[in-house]
C-alpha atoms as a PDB file:
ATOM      1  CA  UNK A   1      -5.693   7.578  11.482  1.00  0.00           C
ATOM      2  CA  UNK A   2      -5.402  10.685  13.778  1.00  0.00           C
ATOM      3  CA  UNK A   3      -5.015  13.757  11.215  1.00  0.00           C
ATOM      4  CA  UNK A   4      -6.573  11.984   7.856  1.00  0.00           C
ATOM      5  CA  UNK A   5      -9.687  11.813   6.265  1.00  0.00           C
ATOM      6  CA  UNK A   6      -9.776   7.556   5.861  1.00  0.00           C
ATOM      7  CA  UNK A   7     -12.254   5.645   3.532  1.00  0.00           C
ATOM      8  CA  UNK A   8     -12.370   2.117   3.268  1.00  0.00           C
ATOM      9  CA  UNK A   9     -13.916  -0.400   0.380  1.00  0.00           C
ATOM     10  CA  UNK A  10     -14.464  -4.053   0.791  1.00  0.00           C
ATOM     11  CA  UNK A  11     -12.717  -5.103  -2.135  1.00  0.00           C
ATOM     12  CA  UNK A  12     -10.783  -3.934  -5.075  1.00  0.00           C
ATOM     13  CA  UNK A  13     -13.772  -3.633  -7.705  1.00  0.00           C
ATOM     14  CA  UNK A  14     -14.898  -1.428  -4.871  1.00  0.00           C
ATOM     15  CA  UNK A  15     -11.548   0.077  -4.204  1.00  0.00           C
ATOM     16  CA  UNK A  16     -11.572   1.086  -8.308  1.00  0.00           C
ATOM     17  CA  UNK A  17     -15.164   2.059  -8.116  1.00  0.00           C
ATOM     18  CA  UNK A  18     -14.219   4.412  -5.434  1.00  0.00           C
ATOM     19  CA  UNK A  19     -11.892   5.808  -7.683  1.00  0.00           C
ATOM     20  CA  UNK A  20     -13.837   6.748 -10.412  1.00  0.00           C
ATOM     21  CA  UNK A  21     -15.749  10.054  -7.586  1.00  0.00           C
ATOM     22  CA  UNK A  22     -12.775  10.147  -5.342  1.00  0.00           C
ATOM     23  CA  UNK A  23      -9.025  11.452  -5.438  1.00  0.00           C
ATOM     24  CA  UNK A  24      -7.706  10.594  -2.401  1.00  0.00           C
ATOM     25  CA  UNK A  25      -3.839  11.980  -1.402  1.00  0.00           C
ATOM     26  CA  UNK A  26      -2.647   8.312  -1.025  1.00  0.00           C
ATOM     27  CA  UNK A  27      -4.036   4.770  -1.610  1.00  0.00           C
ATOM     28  CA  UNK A  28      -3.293   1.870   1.228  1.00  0.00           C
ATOM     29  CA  UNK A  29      -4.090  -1.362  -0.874  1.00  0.00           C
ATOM     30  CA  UNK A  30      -4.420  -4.475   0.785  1.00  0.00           C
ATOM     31  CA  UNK A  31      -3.394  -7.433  -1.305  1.00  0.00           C
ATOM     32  CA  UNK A  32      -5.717 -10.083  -0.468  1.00  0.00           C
ATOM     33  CA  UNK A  33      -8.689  -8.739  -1.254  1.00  0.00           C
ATOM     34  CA  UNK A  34     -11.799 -10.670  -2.465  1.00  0.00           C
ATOM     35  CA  UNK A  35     -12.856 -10.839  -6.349  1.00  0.00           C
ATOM     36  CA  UNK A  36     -10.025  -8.852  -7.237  1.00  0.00           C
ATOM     37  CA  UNK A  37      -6.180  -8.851  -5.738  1.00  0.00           C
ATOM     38  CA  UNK A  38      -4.190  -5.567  -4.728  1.00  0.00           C
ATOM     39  CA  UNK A  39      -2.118  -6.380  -7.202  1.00  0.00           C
ATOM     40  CA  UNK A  40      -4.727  -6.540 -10.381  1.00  0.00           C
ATOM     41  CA  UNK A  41      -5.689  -3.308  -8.697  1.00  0.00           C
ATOM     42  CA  UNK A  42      -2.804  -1.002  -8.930  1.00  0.00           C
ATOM     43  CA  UNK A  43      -2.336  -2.832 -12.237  1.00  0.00           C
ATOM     44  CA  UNK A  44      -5.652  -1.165 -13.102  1.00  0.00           C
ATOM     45  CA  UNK A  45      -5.007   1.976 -11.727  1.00  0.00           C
ATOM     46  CA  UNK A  46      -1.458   2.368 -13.595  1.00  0.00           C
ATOM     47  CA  UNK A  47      -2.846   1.549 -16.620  1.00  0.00           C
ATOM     48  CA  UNK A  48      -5.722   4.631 -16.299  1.00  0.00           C
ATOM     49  CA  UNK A  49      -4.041   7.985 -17.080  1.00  0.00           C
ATOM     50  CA  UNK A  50      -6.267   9.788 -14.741  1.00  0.00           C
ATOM     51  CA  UNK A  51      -4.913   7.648 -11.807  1.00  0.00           C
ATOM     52  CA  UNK A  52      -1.748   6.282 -12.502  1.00  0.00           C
ATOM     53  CA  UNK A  53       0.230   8.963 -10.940  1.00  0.00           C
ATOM     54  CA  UNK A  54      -1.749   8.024  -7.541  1.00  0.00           C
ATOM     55  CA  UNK A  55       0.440   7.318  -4.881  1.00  0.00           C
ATOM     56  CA  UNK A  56      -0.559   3.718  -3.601  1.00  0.00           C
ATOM     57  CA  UNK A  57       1.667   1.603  -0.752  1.00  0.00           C
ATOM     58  CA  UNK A  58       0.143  -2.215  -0.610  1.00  0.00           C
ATOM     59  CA  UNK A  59      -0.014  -3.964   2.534  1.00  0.00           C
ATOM     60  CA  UNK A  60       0.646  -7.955   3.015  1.00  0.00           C
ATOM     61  CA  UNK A  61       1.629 -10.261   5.066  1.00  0.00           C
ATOM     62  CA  UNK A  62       4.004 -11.680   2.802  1.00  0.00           C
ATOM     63  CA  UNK A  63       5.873  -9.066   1.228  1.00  0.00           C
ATOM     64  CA  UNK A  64       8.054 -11.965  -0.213  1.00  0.00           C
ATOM     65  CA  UNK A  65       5.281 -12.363  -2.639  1.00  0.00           C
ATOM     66  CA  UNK A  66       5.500  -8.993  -3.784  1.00  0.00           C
ATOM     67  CA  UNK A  67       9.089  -9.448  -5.190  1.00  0.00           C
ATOM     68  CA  UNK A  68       8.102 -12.827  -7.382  1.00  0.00           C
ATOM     69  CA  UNK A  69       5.340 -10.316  -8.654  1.00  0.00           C
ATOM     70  CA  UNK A  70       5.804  -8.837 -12.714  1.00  0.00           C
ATOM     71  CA  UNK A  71       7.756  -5.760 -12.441  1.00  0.00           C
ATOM     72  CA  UNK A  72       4.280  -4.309 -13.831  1.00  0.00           C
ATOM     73  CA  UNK A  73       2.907  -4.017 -10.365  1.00  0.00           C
ATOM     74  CA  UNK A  74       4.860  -0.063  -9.173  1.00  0.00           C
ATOM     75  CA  UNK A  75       3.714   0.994  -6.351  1.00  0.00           C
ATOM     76  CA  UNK A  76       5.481   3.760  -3.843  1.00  0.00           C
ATOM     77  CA  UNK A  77       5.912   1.043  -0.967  1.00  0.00           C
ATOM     78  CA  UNK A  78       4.906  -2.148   0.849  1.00  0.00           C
ATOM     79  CA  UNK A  79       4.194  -2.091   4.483  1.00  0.00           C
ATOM     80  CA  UNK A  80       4.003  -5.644   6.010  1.00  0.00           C
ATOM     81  CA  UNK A  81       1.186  -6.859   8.484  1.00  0.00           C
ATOM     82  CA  UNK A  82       0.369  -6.506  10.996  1.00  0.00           C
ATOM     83  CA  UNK A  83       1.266  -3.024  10.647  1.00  0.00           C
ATOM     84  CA  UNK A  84       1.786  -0.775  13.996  1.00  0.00           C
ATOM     85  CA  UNK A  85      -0.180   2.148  13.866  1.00  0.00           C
ATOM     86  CA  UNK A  86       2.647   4.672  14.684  1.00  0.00           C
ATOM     87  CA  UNK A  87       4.972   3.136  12.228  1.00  0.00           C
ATOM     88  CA  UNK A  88       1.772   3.410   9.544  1.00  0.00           C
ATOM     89  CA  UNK A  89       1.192   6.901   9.996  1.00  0.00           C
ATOM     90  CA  UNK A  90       4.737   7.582   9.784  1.00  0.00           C
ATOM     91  CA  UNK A  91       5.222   6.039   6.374  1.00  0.00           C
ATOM     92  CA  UNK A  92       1.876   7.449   4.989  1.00  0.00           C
ATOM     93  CA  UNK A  93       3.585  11.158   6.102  1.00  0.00           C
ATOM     94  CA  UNK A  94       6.816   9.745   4.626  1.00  0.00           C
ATOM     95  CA  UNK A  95       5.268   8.772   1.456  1.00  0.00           C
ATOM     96  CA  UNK A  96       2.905  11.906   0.879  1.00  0.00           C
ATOM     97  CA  UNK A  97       6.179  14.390   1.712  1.00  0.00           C
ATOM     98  CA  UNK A  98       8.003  12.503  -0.978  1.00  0.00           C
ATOM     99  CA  UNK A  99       5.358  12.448  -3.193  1.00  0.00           C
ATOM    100  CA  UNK A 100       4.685  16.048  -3.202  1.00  0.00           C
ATOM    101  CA  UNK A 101       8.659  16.712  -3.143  1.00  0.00           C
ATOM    102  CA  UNK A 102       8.622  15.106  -6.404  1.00  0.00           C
ATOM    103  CA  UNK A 103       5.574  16.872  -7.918  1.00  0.00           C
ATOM    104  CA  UNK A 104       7.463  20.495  -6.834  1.00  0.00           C
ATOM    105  CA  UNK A 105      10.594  19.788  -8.297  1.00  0.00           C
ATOM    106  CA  UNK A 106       8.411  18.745 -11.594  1.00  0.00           C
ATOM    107  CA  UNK A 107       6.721  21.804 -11.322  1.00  0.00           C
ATOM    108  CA  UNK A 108       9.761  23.875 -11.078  1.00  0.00           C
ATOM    109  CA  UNK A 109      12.202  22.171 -13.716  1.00  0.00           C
ATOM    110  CA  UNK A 110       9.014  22.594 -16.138  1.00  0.00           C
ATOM    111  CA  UNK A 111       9.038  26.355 -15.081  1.00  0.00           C
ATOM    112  CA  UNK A 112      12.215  27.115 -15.947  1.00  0.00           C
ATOM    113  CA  UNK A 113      12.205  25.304 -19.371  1.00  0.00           C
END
């Protein structure tokens, strides 16, 4: 993606080894993933306090799946495939911005208490 650093894993034990070296700004999870699902991921990832405030939007091709999910899986988005690569990189920037909106406003409401 023109303007980011990407990495890619082959699988979500590698996506969460990854993890353990690596911050990255965002997280695009696929679901179907071998050994381990997107979702079992970001259920890992929540549950880790070092990560769970990682920004993570899961891509599918059935994002009616996503909805019958536990309410446990919380992730910042869902962006169905095949995904166009303009409309990608606009939600990654749209998802980042809001992400970092959020974290200022944090910062700021704890600076004035």
């Amino acid at each position: 993606m023109e303007g980011y650093e990407v990495e890619t894993v082959d699988s979500g034990a590698a996506a969460l080894a990854f993890l353990e070296s690596i911050r990255p700004a965002l997280l695009l999870l696929d679901v179907m993933m071998p050994v381990m699902n997107g979702y079992e991921v970001v259920r890992r990832i929540k549950s880790n306090p070092l990560l769970e405030s990682l920004p993570i939007v899961l891509i599918t091709a059935d994002e009616k799946a996503f909805f019958r999910q536990k309410l446990d899986v919380k992730v910042h988005g869902i962006i169905r495939k095949p995904a166009d690569p303009d409309a990608l990189i606009g939600y990654v920037q749209a998802t980042l911005y809001q992400f970092y909106m959020k974290l200022h406003i944090m910062e700021k409401t704890n600076s004035i208490n």
